[in-house]
PDB file of N, CA and C in Angstrom:
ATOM      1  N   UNK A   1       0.001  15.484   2.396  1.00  0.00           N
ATOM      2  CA  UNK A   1       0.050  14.066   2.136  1.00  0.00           C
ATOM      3  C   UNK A   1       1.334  13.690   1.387  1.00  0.00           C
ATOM      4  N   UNK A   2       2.093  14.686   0.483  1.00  0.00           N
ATOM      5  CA  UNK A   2       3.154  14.369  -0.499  1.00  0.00           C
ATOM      6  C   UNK A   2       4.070  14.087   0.671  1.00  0.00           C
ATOM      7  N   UNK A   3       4.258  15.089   1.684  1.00  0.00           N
ATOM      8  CA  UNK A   3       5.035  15.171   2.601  1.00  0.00           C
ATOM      9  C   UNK A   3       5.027  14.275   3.209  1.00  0.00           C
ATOM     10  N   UNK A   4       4.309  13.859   3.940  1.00  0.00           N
ATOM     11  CA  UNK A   4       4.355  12.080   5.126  1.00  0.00           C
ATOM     12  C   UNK A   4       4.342  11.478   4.065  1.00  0.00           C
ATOM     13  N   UNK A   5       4.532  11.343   2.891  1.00  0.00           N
ATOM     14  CA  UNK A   5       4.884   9.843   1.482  1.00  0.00           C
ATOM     15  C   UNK A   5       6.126   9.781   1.529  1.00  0.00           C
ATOM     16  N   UNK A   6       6.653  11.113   1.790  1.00  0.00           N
ATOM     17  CA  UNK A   6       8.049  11.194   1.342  1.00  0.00           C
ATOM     18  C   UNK A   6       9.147  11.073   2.515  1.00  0.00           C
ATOM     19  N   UNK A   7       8.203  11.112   3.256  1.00  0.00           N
ATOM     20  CA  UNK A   7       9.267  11.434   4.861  1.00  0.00           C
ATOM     21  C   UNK A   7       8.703   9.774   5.330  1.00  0.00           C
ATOM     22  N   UNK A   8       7.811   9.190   4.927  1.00  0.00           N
ATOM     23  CA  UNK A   8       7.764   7.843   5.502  1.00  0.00           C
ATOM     24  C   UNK A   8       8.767   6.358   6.038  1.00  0.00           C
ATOM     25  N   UNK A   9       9.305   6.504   4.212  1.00  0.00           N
ATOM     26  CA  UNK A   9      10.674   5.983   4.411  1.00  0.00           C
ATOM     27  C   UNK A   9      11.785   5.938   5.886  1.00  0.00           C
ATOM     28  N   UNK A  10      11.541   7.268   5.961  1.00  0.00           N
ATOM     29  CA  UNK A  10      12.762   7.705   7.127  1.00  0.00           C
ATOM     30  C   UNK A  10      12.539   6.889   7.970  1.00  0.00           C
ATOM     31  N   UNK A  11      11.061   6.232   8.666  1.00  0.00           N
ATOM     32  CA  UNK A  11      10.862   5.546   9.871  1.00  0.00           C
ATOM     33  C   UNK A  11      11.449   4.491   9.508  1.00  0.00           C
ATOM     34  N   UNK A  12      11.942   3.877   8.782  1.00  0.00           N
ATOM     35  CA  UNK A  12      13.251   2.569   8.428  1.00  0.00           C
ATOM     36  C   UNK A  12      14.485   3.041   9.472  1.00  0.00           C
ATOM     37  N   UNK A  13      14.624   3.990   9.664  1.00  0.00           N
ATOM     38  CA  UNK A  13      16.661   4.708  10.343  1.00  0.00           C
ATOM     39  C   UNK A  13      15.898   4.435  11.889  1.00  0.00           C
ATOM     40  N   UNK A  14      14.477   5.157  12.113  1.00  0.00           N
ATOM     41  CA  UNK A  14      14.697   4.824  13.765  1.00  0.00           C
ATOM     42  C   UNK A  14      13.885   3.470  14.172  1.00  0.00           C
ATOM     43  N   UNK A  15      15.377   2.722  14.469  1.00  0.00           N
ATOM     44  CA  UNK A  15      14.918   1.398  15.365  1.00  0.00           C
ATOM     45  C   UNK A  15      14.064   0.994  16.115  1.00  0.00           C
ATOM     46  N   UNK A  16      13.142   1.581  15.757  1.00  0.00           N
ATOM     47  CA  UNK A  16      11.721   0.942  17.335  1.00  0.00           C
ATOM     48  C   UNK A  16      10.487  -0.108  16.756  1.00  0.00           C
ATOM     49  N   UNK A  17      10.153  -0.174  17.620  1.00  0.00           N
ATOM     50  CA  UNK A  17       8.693  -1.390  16.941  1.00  0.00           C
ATOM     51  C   UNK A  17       7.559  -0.391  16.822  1.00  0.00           C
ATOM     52  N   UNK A  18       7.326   0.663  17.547  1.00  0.00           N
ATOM     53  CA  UNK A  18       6.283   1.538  16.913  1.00  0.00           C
ATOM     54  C   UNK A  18       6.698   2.204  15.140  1.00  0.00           C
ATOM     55  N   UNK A  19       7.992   2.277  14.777  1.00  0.00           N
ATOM     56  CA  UNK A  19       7.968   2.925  13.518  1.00  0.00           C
ATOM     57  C   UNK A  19       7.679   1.859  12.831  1.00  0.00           C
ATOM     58  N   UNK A  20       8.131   0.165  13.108  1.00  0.00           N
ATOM     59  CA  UNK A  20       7.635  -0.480  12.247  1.00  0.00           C
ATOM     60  C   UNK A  20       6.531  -0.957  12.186  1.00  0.00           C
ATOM     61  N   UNK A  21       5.522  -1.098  13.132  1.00  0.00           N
ATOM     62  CA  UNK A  21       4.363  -0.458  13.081  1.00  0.00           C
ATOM     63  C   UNK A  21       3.198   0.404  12.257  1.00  0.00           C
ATOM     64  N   UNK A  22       3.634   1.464  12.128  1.00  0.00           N
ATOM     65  CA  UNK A  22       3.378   2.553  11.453  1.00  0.00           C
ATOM     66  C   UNK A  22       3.798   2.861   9.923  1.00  0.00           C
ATOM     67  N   UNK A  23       4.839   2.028   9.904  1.00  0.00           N
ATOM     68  CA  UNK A  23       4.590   1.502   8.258  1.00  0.00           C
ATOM     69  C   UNK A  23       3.832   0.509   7.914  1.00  0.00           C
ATOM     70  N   UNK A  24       3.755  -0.499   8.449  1.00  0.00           N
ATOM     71  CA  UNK A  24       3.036  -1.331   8.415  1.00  0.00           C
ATOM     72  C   UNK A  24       1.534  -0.790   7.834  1.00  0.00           C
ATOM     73  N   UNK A  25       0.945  -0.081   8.832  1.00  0.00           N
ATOM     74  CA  UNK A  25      -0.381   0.512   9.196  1.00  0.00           C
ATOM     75  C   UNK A  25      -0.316   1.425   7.613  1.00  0.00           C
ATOM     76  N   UNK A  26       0.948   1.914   7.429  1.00  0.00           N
ATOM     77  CA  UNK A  26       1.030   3.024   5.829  1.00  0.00           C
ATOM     78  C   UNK A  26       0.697   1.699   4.904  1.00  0.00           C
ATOM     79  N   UNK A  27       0.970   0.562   5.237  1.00  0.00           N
ATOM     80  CA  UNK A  27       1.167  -0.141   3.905  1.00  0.00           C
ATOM     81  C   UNK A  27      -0.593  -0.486   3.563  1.00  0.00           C
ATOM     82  N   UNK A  28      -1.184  -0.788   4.491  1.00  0.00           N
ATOM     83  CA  UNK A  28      -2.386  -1.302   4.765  1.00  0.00           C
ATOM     84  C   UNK A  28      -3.154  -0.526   4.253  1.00  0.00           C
ATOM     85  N   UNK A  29      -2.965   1.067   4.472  1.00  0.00           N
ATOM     86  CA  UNK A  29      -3.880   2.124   4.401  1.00  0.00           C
ATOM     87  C   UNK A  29      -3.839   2.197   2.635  1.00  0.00           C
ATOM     88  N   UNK A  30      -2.213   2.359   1.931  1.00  0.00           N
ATOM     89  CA  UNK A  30      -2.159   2.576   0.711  1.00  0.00           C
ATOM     90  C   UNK A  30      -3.189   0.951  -0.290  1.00  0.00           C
ATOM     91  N   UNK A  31      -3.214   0.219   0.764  1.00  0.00           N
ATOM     92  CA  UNK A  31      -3.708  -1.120  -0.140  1.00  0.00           C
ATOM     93  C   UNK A  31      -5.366  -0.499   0.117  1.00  0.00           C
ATOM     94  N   UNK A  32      -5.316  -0.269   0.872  1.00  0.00           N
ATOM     95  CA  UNK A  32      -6.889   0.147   0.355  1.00  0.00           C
ATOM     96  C   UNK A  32      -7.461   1.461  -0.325  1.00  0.00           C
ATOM     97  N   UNK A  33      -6.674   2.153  -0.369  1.00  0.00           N
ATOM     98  CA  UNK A  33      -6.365   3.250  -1.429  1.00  0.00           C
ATOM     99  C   UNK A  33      -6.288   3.136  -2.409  1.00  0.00           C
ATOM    100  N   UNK A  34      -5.316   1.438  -2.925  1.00  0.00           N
ATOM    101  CA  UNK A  34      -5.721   1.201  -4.257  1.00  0.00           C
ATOM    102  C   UNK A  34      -7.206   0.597  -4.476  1.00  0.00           C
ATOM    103  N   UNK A  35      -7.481  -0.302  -3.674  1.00  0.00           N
ATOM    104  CA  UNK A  35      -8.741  -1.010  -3.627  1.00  0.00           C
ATOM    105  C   UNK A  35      -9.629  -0.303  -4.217  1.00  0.00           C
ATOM    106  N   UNK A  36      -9.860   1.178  -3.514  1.00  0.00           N
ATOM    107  CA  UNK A  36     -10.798   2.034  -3.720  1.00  0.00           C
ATOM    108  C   UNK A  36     -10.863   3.063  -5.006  1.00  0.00           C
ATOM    109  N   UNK A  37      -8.959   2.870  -5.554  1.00  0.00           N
ATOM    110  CA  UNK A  37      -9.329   3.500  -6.815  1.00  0.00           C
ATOM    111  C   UNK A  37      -9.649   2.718  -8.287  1.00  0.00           C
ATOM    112  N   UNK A  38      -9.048   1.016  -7.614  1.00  0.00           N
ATOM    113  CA  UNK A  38     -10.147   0.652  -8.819  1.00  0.00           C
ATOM    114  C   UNK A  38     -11.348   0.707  -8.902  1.00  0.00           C
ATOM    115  N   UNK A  39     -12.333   0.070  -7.896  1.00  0.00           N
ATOM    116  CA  UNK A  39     -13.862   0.545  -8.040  1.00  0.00           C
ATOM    117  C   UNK A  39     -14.142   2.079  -8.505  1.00  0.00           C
ATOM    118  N   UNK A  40     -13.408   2.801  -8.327  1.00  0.00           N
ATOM    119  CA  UNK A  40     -13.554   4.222  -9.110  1.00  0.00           C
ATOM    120  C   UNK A  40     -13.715   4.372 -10.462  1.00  0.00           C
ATOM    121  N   UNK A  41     -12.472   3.664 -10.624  1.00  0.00           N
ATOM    122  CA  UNK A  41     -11.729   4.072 -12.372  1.00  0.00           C
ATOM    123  C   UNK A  41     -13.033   2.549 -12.893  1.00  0.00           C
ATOM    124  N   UNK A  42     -13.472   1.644 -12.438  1.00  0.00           N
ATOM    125  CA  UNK A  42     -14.046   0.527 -13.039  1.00  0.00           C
ATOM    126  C   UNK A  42     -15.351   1.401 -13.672  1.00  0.00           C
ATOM    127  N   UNK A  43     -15.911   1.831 -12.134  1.00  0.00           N
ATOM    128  CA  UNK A  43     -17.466   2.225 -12.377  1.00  0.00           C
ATOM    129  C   UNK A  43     -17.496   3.338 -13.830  1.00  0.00           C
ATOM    130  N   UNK A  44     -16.450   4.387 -13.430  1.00  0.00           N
ATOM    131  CA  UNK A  44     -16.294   5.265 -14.138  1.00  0.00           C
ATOM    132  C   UNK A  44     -16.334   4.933 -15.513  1.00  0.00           C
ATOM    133  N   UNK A  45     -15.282   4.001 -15.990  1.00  0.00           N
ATOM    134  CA  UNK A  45     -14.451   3.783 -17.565  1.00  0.00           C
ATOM    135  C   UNK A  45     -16.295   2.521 -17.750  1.00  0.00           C
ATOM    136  N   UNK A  46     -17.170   1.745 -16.608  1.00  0.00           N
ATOM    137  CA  UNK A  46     -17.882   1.323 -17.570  1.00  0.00           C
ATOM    138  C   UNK A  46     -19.081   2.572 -17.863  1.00  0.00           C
ATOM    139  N   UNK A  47     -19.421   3.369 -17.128  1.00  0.00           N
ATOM    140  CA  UNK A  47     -20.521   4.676 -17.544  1.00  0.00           C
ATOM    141  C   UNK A  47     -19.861   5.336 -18.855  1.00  0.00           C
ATOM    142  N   UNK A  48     -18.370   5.250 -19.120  1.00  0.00           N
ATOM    143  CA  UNK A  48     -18.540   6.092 -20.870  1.00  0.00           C
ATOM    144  C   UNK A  48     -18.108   5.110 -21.676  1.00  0.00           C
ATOM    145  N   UNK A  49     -18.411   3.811 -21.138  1.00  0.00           N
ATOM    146  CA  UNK A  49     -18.280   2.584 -22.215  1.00  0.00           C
ATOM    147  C   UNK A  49     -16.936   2.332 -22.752  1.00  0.00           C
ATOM    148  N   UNK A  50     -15.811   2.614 -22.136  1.00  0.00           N
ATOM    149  CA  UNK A  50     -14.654   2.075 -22.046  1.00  0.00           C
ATOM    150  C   UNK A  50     -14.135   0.761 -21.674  1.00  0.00           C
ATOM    151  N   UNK A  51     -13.143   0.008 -21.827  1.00  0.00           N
ATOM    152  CA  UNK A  51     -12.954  -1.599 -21.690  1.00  0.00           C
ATOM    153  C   UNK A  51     -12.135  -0.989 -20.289  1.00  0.00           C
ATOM    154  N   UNK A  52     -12.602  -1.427 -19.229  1.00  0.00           N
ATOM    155  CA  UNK A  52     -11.718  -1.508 -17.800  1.00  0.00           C
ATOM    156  C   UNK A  52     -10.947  -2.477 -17.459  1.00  0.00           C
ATOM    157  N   UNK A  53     -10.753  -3.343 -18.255  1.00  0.00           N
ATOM    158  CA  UNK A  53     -10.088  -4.719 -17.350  1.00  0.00           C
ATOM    159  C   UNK A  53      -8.637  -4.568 -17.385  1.00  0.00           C
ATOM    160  N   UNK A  54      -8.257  -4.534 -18.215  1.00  0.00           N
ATOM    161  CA  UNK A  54      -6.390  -4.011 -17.794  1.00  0.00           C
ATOM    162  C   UNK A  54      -6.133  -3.343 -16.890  1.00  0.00           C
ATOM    163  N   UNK A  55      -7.095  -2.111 -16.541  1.00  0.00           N
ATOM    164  CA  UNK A  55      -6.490  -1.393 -15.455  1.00  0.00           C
ATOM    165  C   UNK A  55      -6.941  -2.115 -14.641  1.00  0.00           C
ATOM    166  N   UNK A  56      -7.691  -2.646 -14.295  1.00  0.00           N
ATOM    167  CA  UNK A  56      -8.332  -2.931 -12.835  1.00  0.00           C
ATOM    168  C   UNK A  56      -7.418  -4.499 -12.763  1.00  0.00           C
ATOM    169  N   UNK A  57      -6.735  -5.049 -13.526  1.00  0.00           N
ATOM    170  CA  UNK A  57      -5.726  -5.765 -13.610  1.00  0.00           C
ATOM    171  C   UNK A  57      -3.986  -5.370 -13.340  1.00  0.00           C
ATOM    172  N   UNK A  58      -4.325  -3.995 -13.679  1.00  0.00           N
ATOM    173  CA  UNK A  58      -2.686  -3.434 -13.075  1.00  0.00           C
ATOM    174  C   UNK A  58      -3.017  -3.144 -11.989  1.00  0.00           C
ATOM    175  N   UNK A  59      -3.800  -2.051 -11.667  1.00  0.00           N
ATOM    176  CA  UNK A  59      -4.441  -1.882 -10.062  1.00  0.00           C
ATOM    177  C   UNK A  59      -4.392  -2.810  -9.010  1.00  0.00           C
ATOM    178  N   UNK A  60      -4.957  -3.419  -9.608  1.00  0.00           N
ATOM    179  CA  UNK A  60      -5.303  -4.729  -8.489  1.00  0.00           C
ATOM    180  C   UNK A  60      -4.030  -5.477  -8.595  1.00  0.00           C
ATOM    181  N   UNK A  61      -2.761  -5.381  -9.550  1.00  0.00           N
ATOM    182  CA  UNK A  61      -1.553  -5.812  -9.215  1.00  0.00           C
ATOM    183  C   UNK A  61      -0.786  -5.071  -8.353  1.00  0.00           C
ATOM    184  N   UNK A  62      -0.888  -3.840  -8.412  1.00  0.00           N
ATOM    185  CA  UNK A  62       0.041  -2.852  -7.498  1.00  0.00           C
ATOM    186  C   UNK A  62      -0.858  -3.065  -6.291  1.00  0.00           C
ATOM    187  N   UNK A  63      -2.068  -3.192  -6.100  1.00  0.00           N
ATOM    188  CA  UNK A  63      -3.131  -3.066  -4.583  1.00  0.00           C
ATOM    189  C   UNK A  63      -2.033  -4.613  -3.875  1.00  0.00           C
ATOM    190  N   UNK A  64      -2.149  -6.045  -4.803  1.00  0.00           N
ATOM    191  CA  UNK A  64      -1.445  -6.929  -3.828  1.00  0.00           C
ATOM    192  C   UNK A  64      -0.074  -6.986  -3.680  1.00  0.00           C
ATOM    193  N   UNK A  65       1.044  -6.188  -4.418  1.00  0.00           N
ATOM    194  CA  UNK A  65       2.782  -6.048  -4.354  1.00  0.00           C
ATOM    195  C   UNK A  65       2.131  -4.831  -2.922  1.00  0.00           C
ATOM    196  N   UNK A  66       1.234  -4.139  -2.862  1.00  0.00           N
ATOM    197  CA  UNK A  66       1.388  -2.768  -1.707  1.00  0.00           C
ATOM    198  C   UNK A  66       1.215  -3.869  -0.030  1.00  0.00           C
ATOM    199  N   UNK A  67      -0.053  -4.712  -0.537  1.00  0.00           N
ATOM    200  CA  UNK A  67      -0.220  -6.004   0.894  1.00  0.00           C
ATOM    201  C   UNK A  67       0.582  -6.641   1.104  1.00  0.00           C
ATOM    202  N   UNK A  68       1.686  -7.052   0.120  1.00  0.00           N
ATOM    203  CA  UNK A  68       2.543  -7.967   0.732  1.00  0.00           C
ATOM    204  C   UNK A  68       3.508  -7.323   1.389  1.00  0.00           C
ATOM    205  N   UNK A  69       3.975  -5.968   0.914  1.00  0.00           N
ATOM    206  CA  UNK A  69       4.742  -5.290   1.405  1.00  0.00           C
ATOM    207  C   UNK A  69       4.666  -4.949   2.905  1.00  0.00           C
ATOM    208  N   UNK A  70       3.593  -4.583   3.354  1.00  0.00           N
ATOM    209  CA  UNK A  70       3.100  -4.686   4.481  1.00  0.00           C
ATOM    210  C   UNK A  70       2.632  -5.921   5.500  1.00  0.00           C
ATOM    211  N   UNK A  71       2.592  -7.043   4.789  1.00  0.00           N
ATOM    212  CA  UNK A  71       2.833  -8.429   5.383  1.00  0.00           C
ATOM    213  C   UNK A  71       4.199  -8.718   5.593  1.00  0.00           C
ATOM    214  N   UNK A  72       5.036  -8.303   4.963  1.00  0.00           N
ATOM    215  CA  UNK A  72       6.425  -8.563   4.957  1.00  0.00           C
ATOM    216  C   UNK A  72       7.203  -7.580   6.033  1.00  0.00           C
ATOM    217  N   UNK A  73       6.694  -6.525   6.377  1.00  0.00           N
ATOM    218  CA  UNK A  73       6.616  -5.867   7.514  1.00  0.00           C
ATOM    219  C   UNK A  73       6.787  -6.443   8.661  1.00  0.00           C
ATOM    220  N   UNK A  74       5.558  -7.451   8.819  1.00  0.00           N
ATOM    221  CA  UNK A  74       5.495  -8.404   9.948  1.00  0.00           C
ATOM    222  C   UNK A  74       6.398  -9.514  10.070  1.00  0.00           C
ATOM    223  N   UNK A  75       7.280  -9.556   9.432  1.00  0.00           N
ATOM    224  CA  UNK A  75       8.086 -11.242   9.145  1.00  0.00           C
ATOM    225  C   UNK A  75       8.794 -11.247  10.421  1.00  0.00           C
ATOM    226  N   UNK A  76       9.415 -11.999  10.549  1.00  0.00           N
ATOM    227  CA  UNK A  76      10.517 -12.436  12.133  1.00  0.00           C
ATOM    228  C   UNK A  76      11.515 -12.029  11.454  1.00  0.00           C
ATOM    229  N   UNK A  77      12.310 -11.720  11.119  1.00  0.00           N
ATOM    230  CA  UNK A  77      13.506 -10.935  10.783  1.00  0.00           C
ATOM    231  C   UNK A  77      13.354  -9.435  10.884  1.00  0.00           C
ATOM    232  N   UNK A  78      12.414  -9.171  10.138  1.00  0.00           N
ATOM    233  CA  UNK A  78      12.469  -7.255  10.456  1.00  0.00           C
ATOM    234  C   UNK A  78      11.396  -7.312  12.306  1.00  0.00           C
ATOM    235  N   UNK A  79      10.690  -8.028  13.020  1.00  0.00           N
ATOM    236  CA  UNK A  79      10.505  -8.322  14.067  1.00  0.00           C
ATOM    237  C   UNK A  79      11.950  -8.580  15.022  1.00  0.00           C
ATOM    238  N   UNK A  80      12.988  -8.782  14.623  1.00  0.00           N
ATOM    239  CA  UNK A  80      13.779  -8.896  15.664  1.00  0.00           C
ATOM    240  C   UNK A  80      15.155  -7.688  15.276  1.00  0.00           C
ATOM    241  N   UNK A  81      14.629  -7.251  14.083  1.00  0.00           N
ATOM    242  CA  UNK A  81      15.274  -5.580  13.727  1.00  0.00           C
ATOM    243  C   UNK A  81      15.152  -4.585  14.540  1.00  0.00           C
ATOM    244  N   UNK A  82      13.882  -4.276  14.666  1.00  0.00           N
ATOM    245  CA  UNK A  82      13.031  -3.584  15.648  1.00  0.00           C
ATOM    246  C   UNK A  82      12.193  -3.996  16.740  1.00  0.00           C
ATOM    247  N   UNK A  83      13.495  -3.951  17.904  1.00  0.00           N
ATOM    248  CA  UNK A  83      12.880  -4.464  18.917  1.00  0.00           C
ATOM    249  C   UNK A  83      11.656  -3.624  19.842  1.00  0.00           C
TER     250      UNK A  83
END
């Protein structure tokens, strides 16, 4: 997994609409990756009676900068990048 994180990037150099695509689809996947680790860290931090709301306030800030990133994917400019 470190490996396709790190080699992801690269699909930016080849010009096609399937690589942009496929980031796209990375961006989507990581937004719900965060999604899923706040309900984690929430449930968790309230069972040993810890205050959760900051994190699930940074979380849930990095979960919507990861969606837009991947909405921004779709824009008409990087659409006529990769034809």
């Amino acid at each position: 997994m470190v490996a396709l994180s790190l080699a992801a990037p690269l699909l930016f150099l080849y010009k096609r609409r399937w690589s942009l695509m496929l980031l796209q689809l990375a961006a989507y996947g990581a937004t719900l990756n965060w999604l899923l680790a706040i309900v984690l860290l929430v449930q968790m931090r309230q069972q040993i009676g810890r205050p959760w709301g900051t994190a699930a306030v940074i979380l849930g800030s990095v979960a919507l900068l990861t969606l837009l990133a991947g909405l921004l994917l779709n824009s008409r400019s990087m659409r006529e990048r990769y034809p």
